[in-house]
C-alpha atoms as a PDB file:
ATOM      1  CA  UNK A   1      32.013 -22.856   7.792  1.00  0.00           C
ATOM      2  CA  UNK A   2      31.871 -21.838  11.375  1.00  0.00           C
ATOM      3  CA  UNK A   3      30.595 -24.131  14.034  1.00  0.00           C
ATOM      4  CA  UNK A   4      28.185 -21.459  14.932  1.00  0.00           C
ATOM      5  CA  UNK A   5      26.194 -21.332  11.506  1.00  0.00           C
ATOM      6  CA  UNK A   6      26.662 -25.182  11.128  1.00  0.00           C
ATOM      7  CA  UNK A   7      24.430 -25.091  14.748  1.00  0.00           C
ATOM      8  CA  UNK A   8      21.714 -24.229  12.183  1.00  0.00           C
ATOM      9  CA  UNK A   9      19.277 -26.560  10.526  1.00  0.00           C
ATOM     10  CA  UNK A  10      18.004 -26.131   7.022  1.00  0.00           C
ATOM     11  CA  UNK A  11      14.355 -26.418   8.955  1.00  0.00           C
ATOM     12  CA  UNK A  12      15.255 -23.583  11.131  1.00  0.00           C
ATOM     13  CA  UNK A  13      16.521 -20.670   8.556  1.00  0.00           C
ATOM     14  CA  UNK A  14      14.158 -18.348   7.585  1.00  0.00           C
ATOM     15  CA  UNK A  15      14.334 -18.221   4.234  1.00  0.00           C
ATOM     16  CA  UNK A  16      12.929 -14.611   3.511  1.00  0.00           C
ATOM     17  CA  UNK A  17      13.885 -12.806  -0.127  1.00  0.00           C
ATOM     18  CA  UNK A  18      16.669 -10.427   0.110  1.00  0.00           C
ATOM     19  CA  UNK A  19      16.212  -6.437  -1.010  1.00  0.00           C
ATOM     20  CA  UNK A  20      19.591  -4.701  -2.843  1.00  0.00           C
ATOM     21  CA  UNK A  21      21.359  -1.509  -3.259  1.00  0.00           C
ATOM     22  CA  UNK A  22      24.222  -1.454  -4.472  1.00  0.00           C
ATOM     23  CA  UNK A  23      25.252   2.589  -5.373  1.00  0.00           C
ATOM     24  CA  UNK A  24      27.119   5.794  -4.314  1.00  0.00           C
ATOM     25  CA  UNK A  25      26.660   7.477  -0.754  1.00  0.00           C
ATOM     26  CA  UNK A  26      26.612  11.037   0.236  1.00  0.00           C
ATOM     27  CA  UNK A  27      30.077  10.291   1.682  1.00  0.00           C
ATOM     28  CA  UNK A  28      33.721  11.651  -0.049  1.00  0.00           C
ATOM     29  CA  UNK A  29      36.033   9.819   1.302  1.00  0.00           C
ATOM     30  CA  UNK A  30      39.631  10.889   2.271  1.00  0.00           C
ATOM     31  CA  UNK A  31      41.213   9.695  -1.073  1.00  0.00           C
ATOM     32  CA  UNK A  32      38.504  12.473  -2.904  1.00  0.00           C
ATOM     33  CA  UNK A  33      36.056   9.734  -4.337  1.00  0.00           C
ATOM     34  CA  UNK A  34      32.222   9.290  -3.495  1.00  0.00           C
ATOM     35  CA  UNK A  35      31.693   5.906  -1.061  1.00  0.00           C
ATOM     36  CA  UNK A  36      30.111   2.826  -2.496  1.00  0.00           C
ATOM     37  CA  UNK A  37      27.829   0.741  -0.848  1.00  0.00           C
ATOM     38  CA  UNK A  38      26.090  -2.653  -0.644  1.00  0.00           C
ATOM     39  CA  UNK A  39      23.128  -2.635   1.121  1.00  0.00           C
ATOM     40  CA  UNK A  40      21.105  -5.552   1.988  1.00  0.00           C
ATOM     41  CA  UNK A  41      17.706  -5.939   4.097  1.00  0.00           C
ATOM     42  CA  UNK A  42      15.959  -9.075   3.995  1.00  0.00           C
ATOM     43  CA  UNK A  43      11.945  -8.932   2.885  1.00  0.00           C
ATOM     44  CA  UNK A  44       9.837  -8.657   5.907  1.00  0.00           C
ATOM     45  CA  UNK A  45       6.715 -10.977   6.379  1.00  0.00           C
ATOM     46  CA  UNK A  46       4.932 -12.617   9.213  1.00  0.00           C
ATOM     47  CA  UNK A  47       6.802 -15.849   8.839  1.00  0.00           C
ATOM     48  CA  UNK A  48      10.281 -14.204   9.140  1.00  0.00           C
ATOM     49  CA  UNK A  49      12.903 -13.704  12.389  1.00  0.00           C
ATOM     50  CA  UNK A  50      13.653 -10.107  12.549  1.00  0.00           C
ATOM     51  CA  UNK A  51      14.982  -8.110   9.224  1.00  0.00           C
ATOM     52  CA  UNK A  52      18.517  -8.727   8.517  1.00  0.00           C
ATOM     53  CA  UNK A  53      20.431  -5.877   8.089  1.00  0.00           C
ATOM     54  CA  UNK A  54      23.861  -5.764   5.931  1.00  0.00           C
ATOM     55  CA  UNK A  55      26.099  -2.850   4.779  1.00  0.00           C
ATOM     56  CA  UNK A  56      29.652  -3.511   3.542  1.00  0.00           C
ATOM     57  CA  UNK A  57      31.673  -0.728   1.833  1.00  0.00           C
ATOM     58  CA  UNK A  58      33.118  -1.097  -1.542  1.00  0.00           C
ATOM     59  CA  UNK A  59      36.548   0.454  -2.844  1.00  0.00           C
ATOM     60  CA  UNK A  60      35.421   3.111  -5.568  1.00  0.00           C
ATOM     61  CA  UNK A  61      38.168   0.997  -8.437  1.00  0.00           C
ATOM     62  CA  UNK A  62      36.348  -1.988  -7.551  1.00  0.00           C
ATOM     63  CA  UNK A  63      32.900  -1.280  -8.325  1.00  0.00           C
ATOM     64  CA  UNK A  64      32.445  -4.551 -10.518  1.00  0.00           C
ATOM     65  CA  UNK A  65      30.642  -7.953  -9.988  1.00  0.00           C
ATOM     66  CA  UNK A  66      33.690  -9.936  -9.324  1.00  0.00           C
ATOM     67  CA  UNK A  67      33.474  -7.756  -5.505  1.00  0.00           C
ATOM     68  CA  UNK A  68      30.009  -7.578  -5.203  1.00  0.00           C
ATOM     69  CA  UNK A  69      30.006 -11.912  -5.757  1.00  0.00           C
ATOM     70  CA  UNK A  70      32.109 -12.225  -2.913  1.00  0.00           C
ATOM     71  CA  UNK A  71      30.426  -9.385  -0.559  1.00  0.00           C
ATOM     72  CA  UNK A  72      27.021 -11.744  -1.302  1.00  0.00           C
ATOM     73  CA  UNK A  73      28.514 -14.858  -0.160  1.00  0.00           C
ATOM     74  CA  UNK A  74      29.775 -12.882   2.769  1.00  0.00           C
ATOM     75  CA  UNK A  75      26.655 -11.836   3.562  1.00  0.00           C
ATOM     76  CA  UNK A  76      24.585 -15.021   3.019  1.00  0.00           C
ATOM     77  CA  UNK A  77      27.667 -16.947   5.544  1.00  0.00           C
ATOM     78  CA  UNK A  78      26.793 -14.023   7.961  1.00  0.00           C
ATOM     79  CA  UNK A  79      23.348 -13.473   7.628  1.00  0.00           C
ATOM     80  CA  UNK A  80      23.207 -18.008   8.734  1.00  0.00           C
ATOM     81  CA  UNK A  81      25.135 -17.151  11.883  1.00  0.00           C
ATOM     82  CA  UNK A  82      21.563 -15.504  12.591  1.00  0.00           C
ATOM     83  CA  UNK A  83      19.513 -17.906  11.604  1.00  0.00           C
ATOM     84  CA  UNK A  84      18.490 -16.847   7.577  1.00  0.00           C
ATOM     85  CA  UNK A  85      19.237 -18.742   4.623  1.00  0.00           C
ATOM     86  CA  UNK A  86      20.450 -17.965   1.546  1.00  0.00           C
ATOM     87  CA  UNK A  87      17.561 -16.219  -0.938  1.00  0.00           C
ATOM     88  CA  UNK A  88      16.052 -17.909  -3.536  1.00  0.00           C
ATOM     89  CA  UNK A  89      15.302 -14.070  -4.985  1.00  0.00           C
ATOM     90  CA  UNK A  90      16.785 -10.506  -4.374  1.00  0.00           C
ATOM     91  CA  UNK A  91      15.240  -7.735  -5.636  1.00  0.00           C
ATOM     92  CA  UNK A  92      16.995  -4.436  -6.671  1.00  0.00           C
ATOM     93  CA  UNK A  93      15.633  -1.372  -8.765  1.00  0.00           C
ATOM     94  CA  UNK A  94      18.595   0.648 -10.112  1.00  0.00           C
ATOM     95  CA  UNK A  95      18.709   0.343 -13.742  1.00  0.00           C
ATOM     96  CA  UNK A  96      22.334   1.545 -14.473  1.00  0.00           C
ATOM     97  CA  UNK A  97      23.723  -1.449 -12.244  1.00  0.00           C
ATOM     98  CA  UNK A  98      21.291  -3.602 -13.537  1.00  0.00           C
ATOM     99  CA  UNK A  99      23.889  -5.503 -15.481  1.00  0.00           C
ATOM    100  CA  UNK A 100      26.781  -5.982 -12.351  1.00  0.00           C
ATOM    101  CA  UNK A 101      23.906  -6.906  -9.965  1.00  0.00           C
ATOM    102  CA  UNK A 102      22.227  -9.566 -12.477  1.00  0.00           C
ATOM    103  CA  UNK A 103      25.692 -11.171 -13.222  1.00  0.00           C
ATOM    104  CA  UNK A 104      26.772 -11.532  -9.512  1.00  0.00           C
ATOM    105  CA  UNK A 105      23.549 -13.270  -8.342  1.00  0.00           C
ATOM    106  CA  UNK A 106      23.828 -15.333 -12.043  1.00  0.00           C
ATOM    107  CA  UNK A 107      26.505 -16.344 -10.141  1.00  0.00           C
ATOM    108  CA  UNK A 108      25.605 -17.176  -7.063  1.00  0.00           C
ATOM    109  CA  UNK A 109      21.998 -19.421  -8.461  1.00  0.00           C
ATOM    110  CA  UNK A 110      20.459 -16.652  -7.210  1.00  0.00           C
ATOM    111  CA  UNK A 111      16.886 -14.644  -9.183  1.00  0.00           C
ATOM    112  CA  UNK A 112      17.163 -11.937 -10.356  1.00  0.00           C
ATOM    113  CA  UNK A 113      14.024  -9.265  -9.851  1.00  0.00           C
ATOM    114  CA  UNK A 114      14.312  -5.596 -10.834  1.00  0.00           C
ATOM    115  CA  UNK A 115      11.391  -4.243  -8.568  1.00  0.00           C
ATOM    116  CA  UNK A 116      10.965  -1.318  -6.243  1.00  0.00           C
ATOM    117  CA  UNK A 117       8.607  -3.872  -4.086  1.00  0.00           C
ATOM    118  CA  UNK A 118      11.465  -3.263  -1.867  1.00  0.00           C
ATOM    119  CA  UNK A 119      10.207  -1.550   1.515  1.00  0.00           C
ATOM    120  CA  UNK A 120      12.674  -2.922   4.021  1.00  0.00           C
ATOM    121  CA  UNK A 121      15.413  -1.933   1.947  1.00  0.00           C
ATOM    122  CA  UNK A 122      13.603   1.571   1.807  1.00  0.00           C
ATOM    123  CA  UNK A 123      13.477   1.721   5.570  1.00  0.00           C
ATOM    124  CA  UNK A 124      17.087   0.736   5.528  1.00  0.00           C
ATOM    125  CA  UNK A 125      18.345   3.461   3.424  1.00  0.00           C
ATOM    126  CA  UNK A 126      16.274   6.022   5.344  1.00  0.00           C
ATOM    127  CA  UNK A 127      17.613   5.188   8.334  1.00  0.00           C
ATOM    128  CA  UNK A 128      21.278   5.620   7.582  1.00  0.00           C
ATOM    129  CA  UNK A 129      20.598   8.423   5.130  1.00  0.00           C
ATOM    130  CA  UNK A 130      19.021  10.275   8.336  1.00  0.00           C
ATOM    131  CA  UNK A 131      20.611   8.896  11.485  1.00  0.00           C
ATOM    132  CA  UNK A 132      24.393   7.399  10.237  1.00  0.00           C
ATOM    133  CA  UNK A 133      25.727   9.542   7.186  1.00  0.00           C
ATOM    134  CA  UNK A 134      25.347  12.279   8.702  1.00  0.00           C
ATOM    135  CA  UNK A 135      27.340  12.384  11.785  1.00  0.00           C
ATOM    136  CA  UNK A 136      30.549  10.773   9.344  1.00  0.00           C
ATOM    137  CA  UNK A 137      33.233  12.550   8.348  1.00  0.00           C
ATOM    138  CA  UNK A 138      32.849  13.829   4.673  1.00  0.00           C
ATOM    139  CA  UNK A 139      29.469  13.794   4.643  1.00  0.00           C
ATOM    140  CA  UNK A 140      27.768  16.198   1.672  1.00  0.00           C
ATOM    141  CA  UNK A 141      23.949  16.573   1.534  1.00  0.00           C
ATOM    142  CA  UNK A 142      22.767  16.585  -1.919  1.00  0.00           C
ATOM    143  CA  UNK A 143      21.981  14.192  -4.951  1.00  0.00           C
ATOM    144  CA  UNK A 144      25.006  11.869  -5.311  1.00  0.00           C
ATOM    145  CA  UNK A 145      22.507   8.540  -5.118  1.00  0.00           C
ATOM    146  CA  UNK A 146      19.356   9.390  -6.707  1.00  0.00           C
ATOM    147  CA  UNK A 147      16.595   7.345  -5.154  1.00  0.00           C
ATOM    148  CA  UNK A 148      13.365   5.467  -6.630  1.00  0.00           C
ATOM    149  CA  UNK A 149      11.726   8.437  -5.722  1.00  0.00           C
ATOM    150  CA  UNK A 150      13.224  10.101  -8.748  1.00  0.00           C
ATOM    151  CA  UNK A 151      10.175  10.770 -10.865  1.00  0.00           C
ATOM    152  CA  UNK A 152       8.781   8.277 -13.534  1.00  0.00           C
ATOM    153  CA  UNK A 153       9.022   9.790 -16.943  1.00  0.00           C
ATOM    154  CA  UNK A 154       6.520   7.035 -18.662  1.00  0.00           C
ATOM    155  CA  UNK A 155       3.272   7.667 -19.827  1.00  0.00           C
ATOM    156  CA  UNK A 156       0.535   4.842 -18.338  1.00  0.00           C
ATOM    157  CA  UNK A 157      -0.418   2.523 -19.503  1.00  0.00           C
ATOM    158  CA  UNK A 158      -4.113   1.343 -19.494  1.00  0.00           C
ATOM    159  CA  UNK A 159      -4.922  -2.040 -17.354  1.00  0.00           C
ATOM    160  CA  UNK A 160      -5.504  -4.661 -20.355  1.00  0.00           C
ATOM    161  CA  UNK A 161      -9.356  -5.302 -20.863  1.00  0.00           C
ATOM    162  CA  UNK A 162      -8.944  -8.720 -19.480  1.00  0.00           C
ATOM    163  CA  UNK A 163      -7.549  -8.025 -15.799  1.00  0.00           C
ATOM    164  CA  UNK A 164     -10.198  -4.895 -15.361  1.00  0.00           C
ATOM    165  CA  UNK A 165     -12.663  -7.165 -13.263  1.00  0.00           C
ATOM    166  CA  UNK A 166     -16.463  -6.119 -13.072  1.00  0.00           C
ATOM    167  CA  UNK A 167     -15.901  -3.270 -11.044  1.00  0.00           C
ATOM    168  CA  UNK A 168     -13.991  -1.388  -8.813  1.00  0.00           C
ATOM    169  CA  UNK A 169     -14.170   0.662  -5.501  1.00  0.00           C
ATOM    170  CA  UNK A 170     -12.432   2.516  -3.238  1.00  0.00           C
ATOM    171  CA  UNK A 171     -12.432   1.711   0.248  1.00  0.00           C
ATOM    172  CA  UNK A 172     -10.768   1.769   3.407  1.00  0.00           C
ATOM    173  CA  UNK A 173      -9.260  -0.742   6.187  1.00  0.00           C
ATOM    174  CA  UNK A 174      -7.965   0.482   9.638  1.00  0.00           C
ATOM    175  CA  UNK A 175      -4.934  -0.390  11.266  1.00  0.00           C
ATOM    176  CA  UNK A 176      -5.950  -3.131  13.581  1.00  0.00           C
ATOM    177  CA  UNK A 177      -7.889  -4.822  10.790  1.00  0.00           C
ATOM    178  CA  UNK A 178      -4.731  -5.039   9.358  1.00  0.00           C
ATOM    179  CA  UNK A 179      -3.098  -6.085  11.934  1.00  0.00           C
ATOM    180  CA  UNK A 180      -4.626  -9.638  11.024  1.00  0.00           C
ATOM    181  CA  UNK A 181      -3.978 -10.451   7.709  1.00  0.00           C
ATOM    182  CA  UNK A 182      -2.142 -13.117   8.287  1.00  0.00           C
ATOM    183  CA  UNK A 183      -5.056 -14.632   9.216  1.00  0.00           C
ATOM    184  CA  UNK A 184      -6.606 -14.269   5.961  1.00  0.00           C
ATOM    185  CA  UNK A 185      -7.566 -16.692   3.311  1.00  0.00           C
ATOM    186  CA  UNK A 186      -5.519 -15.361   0.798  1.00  0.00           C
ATOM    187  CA  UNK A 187      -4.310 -16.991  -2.645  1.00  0.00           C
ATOM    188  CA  UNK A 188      -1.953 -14.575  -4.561  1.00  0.00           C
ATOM    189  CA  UNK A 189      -0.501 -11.345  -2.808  1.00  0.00           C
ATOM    190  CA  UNK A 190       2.082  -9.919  -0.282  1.00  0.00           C
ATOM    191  CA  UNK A 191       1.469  -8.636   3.246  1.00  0.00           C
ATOM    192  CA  UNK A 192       3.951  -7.600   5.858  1.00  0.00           C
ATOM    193  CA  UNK A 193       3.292  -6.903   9.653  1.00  0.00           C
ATOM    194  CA  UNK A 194       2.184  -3.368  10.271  1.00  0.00           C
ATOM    195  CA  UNK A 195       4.535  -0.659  12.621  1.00  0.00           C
ATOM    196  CA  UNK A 196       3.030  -1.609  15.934  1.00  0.00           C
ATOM    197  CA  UNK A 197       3.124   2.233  16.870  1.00  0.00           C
ATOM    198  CA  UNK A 198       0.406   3.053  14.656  1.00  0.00           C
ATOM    199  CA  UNK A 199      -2.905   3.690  16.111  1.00  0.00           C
ATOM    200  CA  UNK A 200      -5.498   0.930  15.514  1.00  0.00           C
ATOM    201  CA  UNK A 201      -7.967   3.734  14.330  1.00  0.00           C
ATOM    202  CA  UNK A 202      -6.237   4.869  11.336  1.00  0.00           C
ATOM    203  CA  UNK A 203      -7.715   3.828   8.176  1.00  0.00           C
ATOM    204  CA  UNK A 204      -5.518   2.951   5.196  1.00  0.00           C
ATOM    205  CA  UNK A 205      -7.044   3.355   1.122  1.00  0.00           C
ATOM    206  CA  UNK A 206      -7.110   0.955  -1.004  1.00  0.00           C
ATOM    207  CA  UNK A 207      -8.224  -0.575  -4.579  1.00  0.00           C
ATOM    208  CA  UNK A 208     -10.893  -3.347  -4.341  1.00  0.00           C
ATOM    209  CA  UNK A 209     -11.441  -5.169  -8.084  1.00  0.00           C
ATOM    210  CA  UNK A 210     -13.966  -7.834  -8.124  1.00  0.00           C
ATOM    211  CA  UNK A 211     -14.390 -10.216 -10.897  1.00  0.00           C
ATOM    212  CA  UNK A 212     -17.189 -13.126 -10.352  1.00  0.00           C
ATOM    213  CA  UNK A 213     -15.592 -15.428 -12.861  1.00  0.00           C
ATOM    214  CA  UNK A 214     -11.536 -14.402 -13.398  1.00  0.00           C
ATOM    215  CA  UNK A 215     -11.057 -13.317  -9.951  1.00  0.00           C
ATOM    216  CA  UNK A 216      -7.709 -15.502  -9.424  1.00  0.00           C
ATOM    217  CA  UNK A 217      -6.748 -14.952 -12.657  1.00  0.00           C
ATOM    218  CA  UNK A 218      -6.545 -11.241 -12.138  1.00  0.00           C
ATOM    219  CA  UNK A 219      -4.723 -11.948  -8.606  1.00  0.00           C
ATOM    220  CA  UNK A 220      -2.156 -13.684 -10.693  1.00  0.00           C
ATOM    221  CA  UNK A 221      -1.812 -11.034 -13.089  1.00  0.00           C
ATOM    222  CA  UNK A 222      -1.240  -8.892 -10.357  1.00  0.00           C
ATOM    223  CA  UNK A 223       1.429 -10.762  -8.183  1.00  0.00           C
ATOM    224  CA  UNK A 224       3.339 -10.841 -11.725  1.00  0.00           C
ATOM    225  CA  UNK A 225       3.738  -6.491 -11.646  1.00  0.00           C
ATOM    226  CA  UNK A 226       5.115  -6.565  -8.312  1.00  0.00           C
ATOM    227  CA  UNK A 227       2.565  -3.059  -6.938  1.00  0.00           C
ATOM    228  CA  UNK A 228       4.250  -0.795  -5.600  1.00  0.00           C
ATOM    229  CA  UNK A 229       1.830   2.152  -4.969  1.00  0.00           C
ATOM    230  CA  UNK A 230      -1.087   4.014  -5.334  1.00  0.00           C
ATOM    231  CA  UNK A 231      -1.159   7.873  -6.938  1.00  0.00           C
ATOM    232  CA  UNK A 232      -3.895  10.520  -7.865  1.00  0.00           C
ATOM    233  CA  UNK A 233      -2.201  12.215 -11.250  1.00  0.00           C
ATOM    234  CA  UNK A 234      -5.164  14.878 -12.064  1.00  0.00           C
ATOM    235  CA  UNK A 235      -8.147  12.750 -11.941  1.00  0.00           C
ATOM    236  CA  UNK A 236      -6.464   9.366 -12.791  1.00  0.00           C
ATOM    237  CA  UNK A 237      -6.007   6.747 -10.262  1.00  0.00           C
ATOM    238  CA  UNK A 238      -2.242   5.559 -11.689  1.00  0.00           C
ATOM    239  CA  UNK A 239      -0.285   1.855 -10.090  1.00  0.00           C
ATOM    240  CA  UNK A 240       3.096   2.168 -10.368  1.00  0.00           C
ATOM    241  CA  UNK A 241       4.625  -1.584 -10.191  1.00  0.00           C
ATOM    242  CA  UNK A 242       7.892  -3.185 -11.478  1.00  0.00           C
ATOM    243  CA  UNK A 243      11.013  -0.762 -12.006  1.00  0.00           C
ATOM    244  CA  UNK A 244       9.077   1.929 -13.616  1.00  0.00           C
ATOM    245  CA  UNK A 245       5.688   0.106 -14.921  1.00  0.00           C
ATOM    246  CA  UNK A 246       3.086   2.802 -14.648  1.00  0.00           C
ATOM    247  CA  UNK A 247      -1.228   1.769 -15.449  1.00  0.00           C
ATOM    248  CA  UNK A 248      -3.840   3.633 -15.701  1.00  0.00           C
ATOM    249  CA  UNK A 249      -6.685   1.878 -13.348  1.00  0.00           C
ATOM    250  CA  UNK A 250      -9.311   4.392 -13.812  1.00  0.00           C
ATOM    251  CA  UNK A 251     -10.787   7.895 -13.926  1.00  0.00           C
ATOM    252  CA  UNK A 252     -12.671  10.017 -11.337  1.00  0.00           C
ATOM    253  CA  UNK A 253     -14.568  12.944 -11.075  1.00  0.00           C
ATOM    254  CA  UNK A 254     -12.465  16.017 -10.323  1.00  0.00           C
ATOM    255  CA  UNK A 255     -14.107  15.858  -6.825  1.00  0.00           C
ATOM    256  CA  UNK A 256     -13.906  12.158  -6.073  1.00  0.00           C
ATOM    257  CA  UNK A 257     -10.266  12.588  -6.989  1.00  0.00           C
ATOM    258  CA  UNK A 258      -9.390  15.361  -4.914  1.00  0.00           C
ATOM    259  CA  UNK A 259     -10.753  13.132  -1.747  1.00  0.00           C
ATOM    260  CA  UNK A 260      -8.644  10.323  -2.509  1.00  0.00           C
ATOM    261  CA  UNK A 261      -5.690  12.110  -2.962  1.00  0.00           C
ATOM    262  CA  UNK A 262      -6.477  13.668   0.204  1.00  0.00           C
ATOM    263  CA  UNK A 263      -6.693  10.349   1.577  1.00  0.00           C
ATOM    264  CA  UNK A 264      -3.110   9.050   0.647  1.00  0.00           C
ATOM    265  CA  UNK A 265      -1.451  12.186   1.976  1.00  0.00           C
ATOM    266  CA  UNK A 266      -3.142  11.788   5.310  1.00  0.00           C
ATOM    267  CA  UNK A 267      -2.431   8.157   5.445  1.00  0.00           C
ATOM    268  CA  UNK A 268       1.264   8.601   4.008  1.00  0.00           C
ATOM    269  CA  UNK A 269       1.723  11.375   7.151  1.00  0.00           C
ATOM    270  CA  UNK A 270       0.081   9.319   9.635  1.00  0.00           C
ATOM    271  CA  UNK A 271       0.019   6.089   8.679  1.00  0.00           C
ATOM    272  CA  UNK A 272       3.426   5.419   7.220  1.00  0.00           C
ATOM    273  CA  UNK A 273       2.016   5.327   3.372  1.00  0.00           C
ATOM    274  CA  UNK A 274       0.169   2.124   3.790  1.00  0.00           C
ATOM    275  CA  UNK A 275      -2.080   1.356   0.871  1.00  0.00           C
ATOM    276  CA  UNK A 276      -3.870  -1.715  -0.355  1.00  0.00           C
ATOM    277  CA  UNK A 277      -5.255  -4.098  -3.215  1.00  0.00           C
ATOM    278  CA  UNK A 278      -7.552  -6.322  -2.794  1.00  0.00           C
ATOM    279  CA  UNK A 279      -9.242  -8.992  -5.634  1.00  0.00           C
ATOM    280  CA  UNK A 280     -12.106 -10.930  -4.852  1.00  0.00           C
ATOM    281  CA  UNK A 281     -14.821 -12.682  -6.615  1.00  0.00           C
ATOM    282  CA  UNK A 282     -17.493 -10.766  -4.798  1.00  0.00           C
ATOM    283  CA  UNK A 283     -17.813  -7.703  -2.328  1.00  0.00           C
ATOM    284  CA  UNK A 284     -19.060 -10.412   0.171  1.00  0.00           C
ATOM    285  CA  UNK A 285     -17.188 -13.109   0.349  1.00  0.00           C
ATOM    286  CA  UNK A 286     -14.398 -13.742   2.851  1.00  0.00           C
ATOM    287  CA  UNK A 287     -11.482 -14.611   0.888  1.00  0.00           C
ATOM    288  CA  UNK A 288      -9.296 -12.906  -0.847  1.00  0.00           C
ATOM    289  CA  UNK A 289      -8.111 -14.027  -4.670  1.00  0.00           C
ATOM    290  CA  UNK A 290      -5.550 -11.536  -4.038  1.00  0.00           C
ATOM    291  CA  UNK A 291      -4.624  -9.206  -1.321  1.00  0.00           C
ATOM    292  CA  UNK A 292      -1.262  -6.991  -1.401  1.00  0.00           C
ATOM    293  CA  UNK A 293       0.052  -4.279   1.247  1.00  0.00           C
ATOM    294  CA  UNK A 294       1.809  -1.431  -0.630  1.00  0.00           C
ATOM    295  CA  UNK A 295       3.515   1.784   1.538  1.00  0.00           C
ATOM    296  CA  UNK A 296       4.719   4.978  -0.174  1.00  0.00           C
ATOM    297  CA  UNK A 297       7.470   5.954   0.807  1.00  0.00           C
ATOM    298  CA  UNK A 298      10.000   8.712  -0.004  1.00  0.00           C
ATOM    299  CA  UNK A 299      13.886   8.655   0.671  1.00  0.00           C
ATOM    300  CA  UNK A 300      15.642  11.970   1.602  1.00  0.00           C
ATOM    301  CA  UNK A 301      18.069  12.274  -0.861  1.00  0.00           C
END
């Protein structure tokens, strides 16, 4: 341990969950096989320092969790030189490494969460998928990683009777208001600080539930699915959540759903996808039971 990251605290790490990839690249490399690739982004919140970023590349006959054990604990000794501790949780989402990702952070005393609730790591991947790979030698543009953008093949599932609330609406928050959620009263939920190059005027869609008498115990139901986003599939408002969890949260008119899902595509082109759920007891009240920021977002390969 370096004198550097021993200059560190324990009261002075952020400790921020950690987001996972661990998968092929559109890269051949010189000895004819595909690249492999960890890549790590820490979860961004309000609390946090700024994201920390960590790629490391993995020899193609070593694509086990013995290496992918000791990448992590070289990125949680680097990512302390910085000032963030090790995670308590890392989420990933690709079910055929499910198995080498689980044992490795088994290892390590670190959770386990298969859930696309993983936006920095999104933004991560984008970014080198658009602005890195490319300009490297061996570079191929087509499907060699597929991403969580691959479609869903499941059928939805109805919301169960008892976390439908009263009612529902759908409703919209701009930018700025946004802006200030971590101001909130909030109980359950998940917020994350918005691009600061977005205008103040857009306005973001969102699901409000309300439930006068099992409004927190619908927010807790909630955080449990980890939401991921929004979607208008013929007249059905549809949450996708988990690794590939898909629920049916209600029906519209063909009209009504044709401006909604009018709504998302303008928000998801100028508003970086930003969505929202909100639970509360009452349209009227102040505080939120539950409150959750979602984005849609689709990766380029």
């Amino acid at each position: 341990m370096t004198s550097e990251i021993n200059s560190y605290s324990k009261n002075k790490l952020t400790n921020s969950d950690w987001e996972l990839d661990f998968y092929s690249r559109p890269i051949i490399e010189k000895n004819g096989k595909k690249r492999w690739e960890l890549i790590i982004a820490s979860t961004s919140d309000f609390d946090s320092k700024e994201t920390f970023h960590w790629e490391k590349t993995c020899p193609s006959d070593q694509v086990n969790s013995i290496w992918l054990t000791k990448a992590l604990e070289e990125a949680i000794e680097n990512a302390s030189t910085i000032g963030h501790g090790k995670p308590a949780k890392i989420r990933f989402w690709r079910s055929s490494m499910k198995s080498i990702i689980k044992k490795s952070l088994e290892n390590l005393e670190i959770e386990p969460l298969v859930s696309r609730r993983t936006y920095s790591l999104f933004e991560r991947i984008e970014y080198l998928e658009k602005e890195i790979y490319p300009k490297e030698s061996g570079y191929i543009r087509g499907v060699l990683a597929p991403s969580f953008t691959s479609q869903i093949a499941n059928d939805p599932k109805p919301l169960p009777e008892a976390v439908r609330g009263d009612s529902l609406t759908i409703s919209e928050l701009s930018i700025g208001q946004l802006k200030k959620a971590k101001t909130w009263p909030i109980e359950f939920g998940n917020i994350f600080p918005i691009s600061k190059d977005i205008s103040d005027e857009h306005l973001i869609p969102g699901l409000r539930l309300f439930s006068e008498n099992r409004a927190i115990a619908l927010a807790a139901w909630f955080s449990s699915l980890e939401p991921i986003k929004l979607e208008i599939d013929e007249r059905r408002l549809i949450l996708e959540a988990l690794e590939d969890d898909k629920w049916l949260v209600s029906d519209f008119s063909e009209k009504d759903a044709e401006a909604l899902k009018i709504k998302f595509s303008e928000s998801k082109k100028l508003s970086n996808g930003y969505q929202f759920i909100s639970i509360q007891s009452n349209p009227f009240i102040e505080k939120f039971a539950g409150f959750w920021l979602l984005k849609d977002i689709d990766l380029i390969n």
